[in-house]
C-alpha atoms as a PDB file:
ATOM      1  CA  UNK A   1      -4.561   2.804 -36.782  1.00  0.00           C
ATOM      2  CA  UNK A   2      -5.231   6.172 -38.230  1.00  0.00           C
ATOM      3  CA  UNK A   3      -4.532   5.182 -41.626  1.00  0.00           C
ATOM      4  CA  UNK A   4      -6.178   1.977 -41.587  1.00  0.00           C
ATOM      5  CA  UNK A   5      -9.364   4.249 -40.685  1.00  0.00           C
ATOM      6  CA  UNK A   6      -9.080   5.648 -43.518  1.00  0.00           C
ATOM      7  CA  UNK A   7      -8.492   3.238 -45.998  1.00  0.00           C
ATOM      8  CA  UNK A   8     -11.984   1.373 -44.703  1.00  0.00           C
ATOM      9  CA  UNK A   9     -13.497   4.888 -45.773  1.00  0.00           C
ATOM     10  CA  UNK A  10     -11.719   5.508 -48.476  1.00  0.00           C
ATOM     11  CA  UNK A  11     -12.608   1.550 -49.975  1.00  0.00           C
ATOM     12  CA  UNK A  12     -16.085   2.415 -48.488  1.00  0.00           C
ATOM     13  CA  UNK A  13     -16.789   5.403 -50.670  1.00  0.00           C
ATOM     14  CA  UNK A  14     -17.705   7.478 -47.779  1.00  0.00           C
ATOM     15  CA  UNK A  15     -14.037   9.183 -46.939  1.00  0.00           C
ATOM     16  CA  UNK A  16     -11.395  11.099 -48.850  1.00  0.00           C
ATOM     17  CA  UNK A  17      -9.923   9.373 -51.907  1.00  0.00           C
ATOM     18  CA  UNK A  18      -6.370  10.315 -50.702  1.00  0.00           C
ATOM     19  CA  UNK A  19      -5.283   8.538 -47.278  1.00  0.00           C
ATOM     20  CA  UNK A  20      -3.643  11.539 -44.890  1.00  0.00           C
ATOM     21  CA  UNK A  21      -1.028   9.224 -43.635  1.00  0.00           C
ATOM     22  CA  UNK A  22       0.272   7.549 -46.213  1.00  0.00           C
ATOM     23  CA  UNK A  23       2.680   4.791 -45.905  1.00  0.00           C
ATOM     24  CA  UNK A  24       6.528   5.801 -46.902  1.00  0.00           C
ATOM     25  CA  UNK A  25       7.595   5.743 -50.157  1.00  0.00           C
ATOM     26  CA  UNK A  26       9.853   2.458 -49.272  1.00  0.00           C
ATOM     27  CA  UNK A  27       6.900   0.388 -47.818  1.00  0.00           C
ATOM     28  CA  UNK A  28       4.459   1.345 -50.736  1.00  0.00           C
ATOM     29  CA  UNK A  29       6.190  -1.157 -53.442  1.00  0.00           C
ATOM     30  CA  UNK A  30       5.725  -4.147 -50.650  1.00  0.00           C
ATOM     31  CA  UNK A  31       5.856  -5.237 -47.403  1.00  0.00           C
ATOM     32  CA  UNK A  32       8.336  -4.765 -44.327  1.00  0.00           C
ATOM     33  CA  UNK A  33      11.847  -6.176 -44.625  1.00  0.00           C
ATOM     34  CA  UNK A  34      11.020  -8.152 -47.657  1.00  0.00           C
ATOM     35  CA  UNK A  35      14.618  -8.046 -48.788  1.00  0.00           C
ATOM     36  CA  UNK A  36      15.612  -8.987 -45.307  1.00  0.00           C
ATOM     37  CA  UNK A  37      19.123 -10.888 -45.249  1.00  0.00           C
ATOM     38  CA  UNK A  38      18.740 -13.558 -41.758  1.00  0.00           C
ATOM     39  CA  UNK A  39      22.107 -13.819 -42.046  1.00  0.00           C
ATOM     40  CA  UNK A  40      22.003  -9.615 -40.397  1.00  0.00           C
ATOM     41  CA  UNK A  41      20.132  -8.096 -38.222  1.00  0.00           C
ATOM     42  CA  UNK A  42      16.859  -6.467 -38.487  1.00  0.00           C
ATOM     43  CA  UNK A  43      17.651  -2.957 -39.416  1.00  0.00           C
ATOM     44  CA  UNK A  44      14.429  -0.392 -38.265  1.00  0.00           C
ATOM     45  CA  UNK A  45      12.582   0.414 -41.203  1.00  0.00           C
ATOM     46  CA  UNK A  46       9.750   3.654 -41.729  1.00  0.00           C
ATOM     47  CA  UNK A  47       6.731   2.147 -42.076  1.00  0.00           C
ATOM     48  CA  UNK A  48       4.181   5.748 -42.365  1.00  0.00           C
ATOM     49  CA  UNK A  49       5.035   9.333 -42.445  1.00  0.00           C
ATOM     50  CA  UNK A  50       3.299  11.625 -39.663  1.00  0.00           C
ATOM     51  CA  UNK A  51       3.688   8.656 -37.215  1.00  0.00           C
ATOM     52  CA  UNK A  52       4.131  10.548 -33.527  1.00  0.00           C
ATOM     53  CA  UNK A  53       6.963   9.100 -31.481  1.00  0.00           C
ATOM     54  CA  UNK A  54       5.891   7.116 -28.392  1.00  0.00           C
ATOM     55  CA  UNK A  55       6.922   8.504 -25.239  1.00  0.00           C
ATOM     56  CA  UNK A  56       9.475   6.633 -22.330  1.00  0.00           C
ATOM     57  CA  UNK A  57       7.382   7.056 -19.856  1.00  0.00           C
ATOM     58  CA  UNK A  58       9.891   6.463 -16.366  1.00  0.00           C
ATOM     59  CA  UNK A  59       8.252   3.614 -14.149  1.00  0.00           C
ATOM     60  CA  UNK A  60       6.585   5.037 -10.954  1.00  0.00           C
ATOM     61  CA  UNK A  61       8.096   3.588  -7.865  1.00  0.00           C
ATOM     62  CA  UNK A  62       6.888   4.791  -4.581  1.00  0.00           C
ATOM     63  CA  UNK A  63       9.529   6.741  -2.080  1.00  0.00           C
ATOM     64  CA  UNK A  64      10.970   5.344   0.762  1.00  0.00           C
ATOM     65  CA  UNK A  65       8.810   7.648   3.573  1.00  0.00           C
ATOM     66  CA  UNK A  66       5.444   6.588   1.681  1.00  0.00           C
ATOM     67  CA  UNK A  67       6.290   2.925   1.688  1.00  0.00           C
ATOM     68  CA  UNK A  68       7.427   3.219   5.555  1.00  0.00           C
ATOM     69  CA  UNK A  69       3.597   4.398   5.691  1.00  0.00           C
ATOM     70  CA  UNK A  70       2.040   2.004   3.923  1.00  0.00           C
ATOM     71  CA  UNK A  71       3.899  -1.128   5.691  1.00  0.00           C
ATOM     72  CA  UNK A  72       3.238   0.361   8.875  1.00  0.00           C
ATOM     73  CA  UNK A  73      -0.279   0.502   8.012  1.00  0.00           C
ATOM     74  CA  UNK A  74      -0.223  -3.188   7.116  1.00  0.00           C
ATOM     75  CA  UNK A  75      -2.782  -5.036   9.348  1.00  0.00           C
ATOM     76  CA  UNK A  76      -1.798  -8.791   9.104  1.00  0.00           C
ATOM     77  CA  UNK A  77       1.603 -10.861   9.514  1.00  0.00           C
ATOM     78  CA  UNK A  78       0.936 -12.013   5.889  1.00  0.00           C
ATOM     79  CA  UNK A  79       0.241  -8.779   4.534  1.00  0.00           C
ATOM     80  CA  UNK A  80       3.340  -7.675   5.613  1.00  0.00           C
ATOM     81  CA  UNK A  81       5.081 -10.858   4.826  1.00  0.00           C
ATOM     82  CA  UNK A  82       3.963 -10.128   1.183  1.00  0.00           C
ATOM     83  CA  UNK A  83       4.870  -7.022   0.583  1.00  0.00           C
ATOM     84  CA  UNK A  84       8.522  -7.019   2.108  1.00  0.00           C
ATOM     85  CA  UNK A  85       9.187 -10.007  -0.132  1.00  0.00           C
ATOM     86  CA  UNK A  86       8.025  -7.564  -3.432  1.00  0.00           C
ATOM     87  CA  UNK A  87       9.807  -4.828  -2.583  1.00  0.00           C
ATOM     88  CA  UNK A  88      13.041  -6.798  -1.707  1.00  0.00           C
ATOM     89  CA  UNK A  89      12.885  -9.925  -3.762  1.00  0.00           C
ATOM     90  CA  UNK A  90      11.744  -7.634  -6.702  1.00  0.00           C
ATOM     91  CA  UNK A  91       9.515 -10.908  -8.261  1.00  0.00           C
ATOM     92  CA  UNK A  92       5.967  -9.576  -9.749  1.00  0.00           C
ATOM     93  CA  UNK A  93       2.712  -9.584  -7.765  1.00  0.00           C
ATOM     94  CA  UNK A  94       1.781 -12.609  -9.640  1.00  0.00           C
ATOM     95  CA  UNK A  95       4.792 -14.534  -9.305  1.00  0.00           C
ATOM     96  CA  UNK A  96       5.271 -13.803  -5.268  1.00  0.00           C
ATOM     97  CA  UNK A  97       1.353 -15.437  -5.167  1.00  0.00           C
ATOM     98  CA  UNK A  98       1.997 -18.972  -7.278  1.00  0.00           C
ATOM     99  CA  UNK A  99       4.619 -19.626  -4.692  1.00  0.00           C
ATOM    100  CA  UNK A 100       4.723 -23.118  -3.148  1.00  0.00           C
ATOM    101  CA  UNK A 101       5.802 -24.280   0.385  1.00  0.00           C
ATOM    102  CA  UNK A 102       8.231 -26.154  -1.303  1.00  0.00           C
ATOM    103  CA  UNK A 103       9.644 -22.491  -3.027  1.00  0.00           C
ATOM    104  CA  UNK A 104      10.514 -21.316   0.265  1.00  0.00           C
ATOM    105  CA  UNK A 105      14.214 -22.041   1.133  1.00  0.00           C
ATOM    106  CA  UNK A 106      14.730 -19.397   4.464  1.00  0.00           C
ATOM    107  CA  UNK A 107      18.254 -20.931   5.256  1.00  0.00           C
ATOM    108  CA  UNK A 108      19.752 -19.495   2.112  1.00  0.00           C
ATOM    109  CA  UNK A 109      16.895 -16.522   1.693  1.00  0.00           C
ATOM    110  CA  UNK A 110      15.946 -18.068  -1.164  1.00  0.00           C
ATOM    111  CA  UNK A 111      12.061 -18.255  -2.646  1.00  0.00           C
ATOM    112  CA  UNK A 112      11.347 -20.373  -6.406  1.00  0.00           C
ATOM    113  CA  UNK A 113       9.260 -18.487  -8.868  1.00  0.00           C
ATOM    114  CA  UNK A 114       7.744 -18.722 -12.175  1.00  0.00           C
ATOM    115  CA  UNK A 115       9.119 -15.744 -14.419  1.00  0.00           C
ATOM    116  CA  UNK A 116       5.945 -14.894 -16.254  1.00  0.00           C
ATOM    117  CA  UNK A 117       7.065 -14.073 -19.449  1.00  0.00           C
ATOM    118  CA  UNK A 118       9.836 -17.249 -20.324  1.00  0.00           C
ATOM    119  CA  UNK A 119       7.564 -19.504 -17.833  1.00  0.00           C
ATOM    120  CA  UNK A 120      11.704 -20.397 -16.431  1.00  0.00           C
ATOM    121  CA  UNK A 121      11.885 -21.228 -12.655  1.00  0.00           C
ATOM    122  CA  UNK A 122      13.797 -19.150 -10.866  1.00  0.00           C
ATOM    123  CA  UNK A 123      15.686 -18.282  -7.775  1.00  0.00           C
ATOM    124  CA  UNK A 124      15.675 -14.889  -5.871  1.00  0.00           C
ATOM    125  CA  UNK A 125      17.240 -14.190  -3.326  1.00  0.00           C
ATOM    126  CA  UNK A 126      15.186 -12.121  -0.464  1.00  0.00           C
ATOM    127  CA  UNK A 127      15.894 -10.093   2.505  1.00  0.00           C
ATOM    128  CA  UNK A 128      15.815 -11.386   6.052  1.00  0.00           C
ATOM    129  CA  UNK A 129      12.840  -9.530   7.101  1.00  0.00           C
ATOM    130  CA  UNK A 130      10.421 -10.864   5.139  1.00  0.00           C
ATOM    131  CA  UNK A 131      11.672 -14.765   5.822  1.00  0.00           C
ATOM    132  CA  UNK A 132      10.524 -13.594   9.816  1.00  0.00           C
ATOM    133  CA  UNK A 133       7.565 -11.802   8.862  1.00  0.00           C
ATOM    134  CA  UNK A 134       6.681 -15.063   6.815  1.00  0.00           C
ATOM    135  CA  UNK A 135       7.284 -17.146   9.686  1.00  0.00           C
ATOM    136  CA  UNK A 136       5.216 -15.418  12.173  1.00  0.00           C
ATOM    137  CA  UNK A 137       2.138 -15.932   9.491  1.00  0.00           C
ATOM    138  CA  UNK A 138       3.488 -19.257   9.047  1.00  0.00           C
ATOM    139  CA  UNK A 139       2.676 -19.826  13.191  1.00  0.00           C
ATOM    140  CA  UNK A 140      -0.516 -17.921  12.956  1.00  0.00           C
ATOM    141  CA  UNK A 141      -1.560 -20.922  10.362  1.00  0.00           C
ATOM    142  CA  UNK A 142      -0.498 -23.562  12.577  1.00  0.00           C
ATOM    143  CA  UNK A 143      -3.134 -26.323  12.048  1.00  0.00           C
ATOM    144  CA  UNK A 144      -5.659 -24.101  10.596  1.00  0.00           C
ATOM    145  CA  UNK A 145      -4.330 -25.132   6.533  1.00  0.00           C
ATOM    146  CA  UNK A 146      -3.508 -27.788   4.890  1.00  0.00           C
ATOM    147  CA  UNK A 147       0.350 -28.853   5.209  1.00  0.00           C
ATOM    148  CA  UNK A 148       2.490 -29.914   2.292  1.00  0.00           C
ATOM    149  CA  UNK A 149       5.041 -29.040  -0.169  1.00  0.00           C
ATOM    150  CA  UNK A 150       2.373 -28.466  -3.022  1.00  0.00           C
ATOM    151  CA  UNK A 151       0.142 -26.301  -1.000  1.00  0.00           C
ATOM    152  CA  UNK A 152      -0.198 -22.643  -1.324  1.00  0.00           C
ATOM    153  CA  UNK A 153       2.240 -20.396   0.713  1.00  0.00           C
ATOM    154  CA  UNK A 154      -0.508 -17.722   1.096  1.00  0.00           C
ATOM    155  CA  UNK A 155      -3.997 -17.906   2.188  1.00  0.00           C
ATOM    156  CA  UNK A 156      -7.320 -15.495   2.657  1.00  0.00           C
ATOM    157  CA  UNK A 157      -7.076 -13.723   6.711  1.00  0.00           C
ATOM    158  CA  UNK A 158     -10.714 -14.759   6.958  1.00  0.00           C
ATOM    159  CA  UNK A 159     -12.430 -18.129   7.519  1.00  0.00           C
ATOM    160  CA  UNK A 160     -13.333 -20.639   5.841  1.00  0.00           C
ATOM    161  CA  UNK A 161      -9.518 -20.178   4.380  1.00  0.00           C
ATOM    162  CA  UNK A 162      -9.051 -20.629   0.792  1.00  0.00           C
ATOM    163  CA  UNK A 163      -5.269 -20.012  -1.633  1.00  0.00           C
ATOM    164  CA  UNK A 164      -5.101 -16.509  -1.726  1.00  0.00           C
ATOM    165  CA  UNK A 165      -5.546 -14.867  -5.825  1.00  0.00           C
ATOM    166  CA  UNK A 166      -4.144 -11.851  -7.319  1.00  0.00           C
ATOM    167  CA  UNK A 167      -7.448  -9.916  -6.767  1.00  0.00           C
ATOM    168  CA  UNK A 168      -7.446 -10.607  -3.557  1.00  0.00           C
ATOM    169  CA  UNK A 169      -4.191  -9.193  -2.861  1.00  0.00           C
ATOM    170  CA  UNK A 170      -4.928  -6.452  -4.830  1.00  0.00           C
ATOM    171  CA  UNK A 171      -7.829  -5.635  -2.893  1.00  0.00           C
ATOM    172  CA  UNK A 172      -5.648  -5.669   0.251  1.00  0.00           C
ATOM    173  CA  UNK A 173      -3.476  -3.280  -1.646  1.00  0.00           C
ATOM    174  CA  UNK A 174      -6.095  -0.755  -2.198  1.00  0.00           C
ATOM    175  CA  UNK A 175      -7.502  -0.677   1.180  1.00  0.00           C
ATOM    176  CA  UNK A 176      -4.280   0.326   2.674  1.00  0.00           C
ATOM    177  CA  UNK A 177      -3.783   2.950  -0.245  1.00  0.00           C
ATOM    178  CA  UNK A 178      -7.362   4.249   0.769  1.00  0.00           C
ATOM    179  CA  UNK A 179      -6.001   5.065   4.079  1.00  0.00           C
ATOM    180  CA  UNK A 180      -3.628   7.760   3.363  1.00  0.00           C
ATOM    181  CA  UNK A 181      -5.323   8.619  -0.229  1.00  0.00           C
ATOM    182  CA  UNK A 182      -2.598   7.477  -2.273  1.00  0.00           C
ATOM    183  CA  UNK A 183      -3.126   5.484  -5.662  1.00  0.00           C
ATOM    184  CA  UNK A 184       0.060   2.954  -5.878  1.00  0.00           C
ATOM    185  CA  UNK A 185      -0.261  -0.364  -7.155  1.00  0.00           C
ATOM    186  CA  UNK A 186       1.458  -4.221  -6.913  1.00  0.00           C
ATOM    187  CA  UNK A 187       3.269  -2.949  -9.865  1.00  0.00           C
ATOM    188  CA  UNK A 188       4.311  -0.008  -8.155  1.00  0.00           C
ATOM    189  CA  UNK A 189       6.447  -2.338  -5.454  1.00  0.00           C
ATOM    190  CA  UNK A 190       7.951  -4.259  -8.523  1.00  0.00           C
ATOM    191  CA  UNK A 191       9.041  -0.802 -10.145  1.00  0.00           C
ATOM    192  CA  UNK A 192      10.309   0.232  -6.540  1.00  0.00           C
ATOM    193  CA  UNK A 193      12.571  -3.105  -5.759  1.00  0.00           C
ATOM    194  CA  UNK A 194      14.227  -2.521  -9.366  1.00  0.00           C
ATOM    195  CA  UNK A 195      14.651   1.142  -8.566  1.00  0.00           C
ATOM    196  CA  UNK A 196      15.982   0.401  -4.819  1.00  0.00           C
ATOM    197  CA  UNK A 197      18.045  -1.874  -6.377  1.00  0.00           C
ATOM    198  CA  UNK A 198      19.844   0.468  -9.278  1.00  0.00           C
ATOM    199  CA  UNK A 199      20.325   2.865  -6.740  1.00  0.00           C
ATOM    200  CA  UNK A 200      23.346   0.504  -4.962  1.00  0.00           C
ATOM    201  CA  UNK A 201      26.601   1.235  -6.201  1.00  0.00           C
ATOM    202  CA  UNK A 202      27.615  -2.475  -4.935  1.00  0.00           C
ATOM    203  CA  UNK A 203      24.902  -3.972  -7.647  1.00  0.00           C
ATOM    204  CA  UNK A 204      25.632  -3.872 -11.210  1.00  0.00           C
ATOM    205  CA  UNK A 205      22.895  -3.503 -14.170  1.00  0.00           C
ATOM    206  CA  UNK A 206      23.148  -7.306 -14.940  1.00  0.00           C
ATOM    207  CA  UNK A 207      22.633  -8.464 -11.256  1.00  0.00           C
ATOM    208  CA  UNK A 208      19.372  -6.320 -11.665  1.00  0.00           C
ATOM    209  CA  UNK A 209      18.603  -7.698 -14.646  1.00  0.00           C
ATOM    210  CA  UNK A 210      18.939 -11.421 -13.680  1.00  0.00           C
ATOM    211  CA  UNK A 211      16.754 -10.603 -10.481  1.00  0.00           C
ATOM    212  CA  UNK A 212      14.054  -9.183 -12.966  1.00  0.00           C
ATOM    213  CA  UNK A 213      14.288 -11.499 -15.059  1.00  0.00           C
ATOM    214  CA  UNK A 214      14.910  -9.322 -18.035  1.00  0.00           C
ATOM    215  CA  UNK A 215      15.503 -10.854 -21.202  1.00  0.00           C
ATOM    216  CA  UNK A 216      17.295  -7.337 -22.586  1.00  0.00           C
ATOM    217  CA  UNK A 217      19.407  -5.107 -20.673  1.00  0.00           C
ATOM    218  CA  UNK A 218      18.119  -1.937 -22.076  1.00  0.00           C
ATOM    219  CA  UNK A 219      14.671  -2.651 -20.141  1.00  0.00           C
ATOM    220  CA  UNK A 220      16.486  -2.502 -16.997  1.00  0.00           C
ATOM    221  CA  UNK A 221      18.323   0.369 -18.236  1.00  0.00           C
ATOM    222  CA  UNK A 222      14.862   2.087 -17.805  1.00  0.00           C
ATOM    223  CA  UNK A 223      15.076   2.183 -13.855  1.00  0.00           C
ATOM    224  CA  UNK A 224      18.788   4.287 -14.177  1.00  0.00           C
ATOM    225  CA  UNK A 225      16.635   7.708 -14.643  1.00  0.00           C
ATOM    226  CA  UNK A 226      16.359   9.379 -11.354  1.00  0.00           C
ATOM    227  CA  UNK A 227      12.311  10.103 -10.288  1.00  0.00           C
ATOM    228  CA  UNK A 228      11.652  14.356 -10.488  1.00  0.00           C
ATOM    229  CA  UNK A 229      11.379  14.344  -6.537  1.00  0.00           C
ATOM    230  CA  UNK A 230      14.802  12.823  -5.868  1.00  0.00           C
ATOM    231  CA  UNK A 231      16.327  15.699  -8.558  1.00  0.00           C
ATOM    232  CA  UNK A 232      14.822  18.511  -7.109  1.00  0.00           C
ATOM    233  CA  UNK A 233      16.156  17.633  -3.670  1.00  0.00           C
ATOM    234  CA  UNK A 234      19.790  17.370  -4.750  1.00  0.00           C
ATOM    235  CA  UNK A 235      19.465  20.756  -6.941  1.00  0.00           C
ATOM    236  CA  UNK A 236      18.307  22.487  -3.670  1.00  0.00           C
ATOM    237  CA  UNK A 237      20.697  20.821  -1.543  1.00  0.00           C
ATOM    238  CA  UNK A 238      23.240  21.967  -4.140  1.00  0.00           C
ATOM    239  CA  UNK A 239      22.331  25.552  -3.988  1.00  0.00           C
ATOM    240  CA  UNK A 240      22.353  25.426   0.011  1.00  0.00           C
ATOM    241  CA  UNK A 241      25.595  23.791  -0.066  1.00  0.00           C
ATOM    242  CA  UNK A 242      26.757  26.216  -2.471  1.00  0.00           C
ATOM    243  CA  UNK A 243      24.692  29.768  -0.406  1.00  0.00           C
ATOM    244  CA  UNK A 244      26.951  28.112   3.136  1.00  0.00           C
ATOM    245  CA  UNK A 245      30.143  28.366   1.261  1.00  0.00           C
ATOM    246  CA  UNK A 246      29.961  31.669  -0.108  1.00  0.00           C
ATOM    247  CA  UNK A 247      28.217  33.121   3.475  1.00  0.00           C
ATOM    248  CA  UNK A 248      31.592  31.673   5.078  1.00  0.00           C
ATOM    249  CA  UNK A 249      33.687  34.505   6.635  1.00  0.00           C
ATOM    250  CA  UNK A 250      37.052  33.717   4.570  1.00  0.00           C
ATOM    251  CA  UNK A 251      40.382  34.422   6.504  1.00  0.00           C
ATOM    252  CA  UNK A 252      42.853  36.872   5.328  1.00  0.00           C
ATOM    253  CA  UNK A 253      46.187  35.679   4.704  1.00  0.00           C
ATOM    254  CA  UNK A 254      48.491  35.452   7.072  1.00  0.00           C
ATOM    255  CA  UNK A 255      51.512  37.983   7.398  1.00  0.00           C
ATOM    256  CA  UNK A 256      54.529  37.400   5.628  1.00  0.00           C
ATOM    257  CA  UNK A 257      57.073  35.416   8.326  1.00  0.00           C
ATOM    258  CA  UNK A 258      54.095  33.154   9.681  1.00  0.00           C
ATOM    259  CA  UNK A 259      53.766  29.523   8.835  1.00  0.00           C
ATOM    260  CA  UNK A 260      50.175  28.969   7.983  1.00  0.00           C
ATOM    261  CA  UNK A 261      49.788  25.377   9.052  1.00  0.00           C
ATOM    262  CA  UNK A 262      51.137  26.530  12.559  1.00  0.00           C
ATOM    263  CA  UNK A 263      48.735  28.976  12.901  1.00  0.00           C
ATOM    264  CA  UNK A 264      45.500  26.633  12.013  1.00  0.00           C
ATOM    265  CA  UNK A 265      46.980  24.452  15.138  1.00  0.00           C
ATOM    266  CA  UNK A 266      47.536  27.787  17.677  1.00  0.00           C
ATOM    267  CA  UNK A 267      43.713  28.723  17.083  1.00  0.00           C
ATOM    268  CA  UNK A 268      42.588  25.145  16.530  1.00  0.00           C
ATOM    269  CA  UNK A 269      41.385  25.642  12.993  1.00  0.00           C
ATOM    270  CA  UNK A 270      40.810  22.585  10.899  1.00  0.00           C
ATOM    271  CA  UNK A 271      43.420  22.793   7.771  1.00  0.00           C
END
């Protein structure tokens, strides 16, 4: 961007005649890959010098006592309905709300989606919770919406009812955030179903992936780095684990003659 500034300038006559970020000395005889075999793969090539290196920035997910908060602030059967299926089914905000009557399968836990970047139908499976939170909505609807396998799973609380859109989840989002202060988003519960689900030693990295719906592993490779506040905690529950040992009276050996293991048992000390 920077060097495109320039060159405008520099063709305009009202800049430097010499570009400060230059393009490398590989890319100024021609364009990228132009000797580019498609029989291999792409190998990275410089394009400028001076070009800073984009951060990883590690996706925010929000921690399991603020999320306790924030569900039991929910208001509404739907509302909470909705939000145990994000944070368990780990679909988008988008996807959860294009969901059909006809998506719903609660005998296997299973709800359809639309993956939003390959447009694929998919799948995921869901815990139990929100399949009973969705059918107590489902009886609070009773005759009050239309019925059908086409029709909208999710609906506006107030009257006259109408499909319920992404803004208008997202406003429900921010008026529970506004009641403890706190600034998480939808994308926030995506970021903390992939996280929750990482976190299981009994789930491997493709099973996460596939529930994603990842095309590339290494994006769900994002959600292995542990978030600051979970580190800190171990540290310091390292270094008390570590202060109890050393503050723990140790026993002087016994005299020679005495079994040791028969002494733990005659003063009931755990070997």
């Amino acid at each position: 961007m920077l060097r495109k500034f320039y060159d405008l300038h520099r063709d305009a006559g009202s800049g430097p005649l010499l570009n400060p970020f230059p393009l490398d000395l590989a890319r100024r005889s021609g364009r990228a890959h132009a000797h580019h075999n498609p029989m291999e793969a792409w190998a990275p090539e410089r394009t400028s010098r001076y070009r800073a290196t984009a951060p990883r920035r590690i996706p925010r997910s929000i921690p399991d006592e603020w999320f306790n908060s924030l569900f039991a602030a929910l208001r509404s059967n739907r509302d909470r309905a909705m939000i145990a299926f994000w944070i368990s089914s780990g679909v988008r905000a988008s996807e959860l709300i294009r969901v059909r009557q006809c998506d719903v399968d609660p005998g296997q836990q299973l709800i359809s989606v639309v993956r939003k970047g390959s447009r694929a139908r998919q799948q995921v499976p869901a815990s139990a919770d929100a399949f009973v939170w969705l059918r107590l909505y489902q009886q609070e609807l009773h005759g009050l919406v239309p019925r059908g396998r086409t029709q909208p799973v999710w609906w506006t609380v107030r009257r006259p009812f109408h499909p319920l859109t992404y803004h208008g989840a997202h406003r429900m989002f921010e008026r529970v955030n506004a009641t403890f202060g706190a600034d998480w988003t939808l994308h926030d519960l995506w970021h903390s179903a992939a996280a929750r689900m990482v976190r299981d030693p009994a789930l491997t990295l493709t099973d996460v992936q596939w529930v994603l719906g990842h095309a590339h592993l290494t994006t769900t490779e994002i959600y292995l780095a542990p978030r600051q506040d979970e580190v800190v905690a171990e540290v310091l529950a390292h270094h008390a684990r570590r202060a109890d040992r050393l503050a723990e009276p140790v026993s002087p050996p016994p005299a020679p003659g005495y079994d040791p293991e028969a002494l733990d048992v005659l003063f009931g000390r755990s070997s």
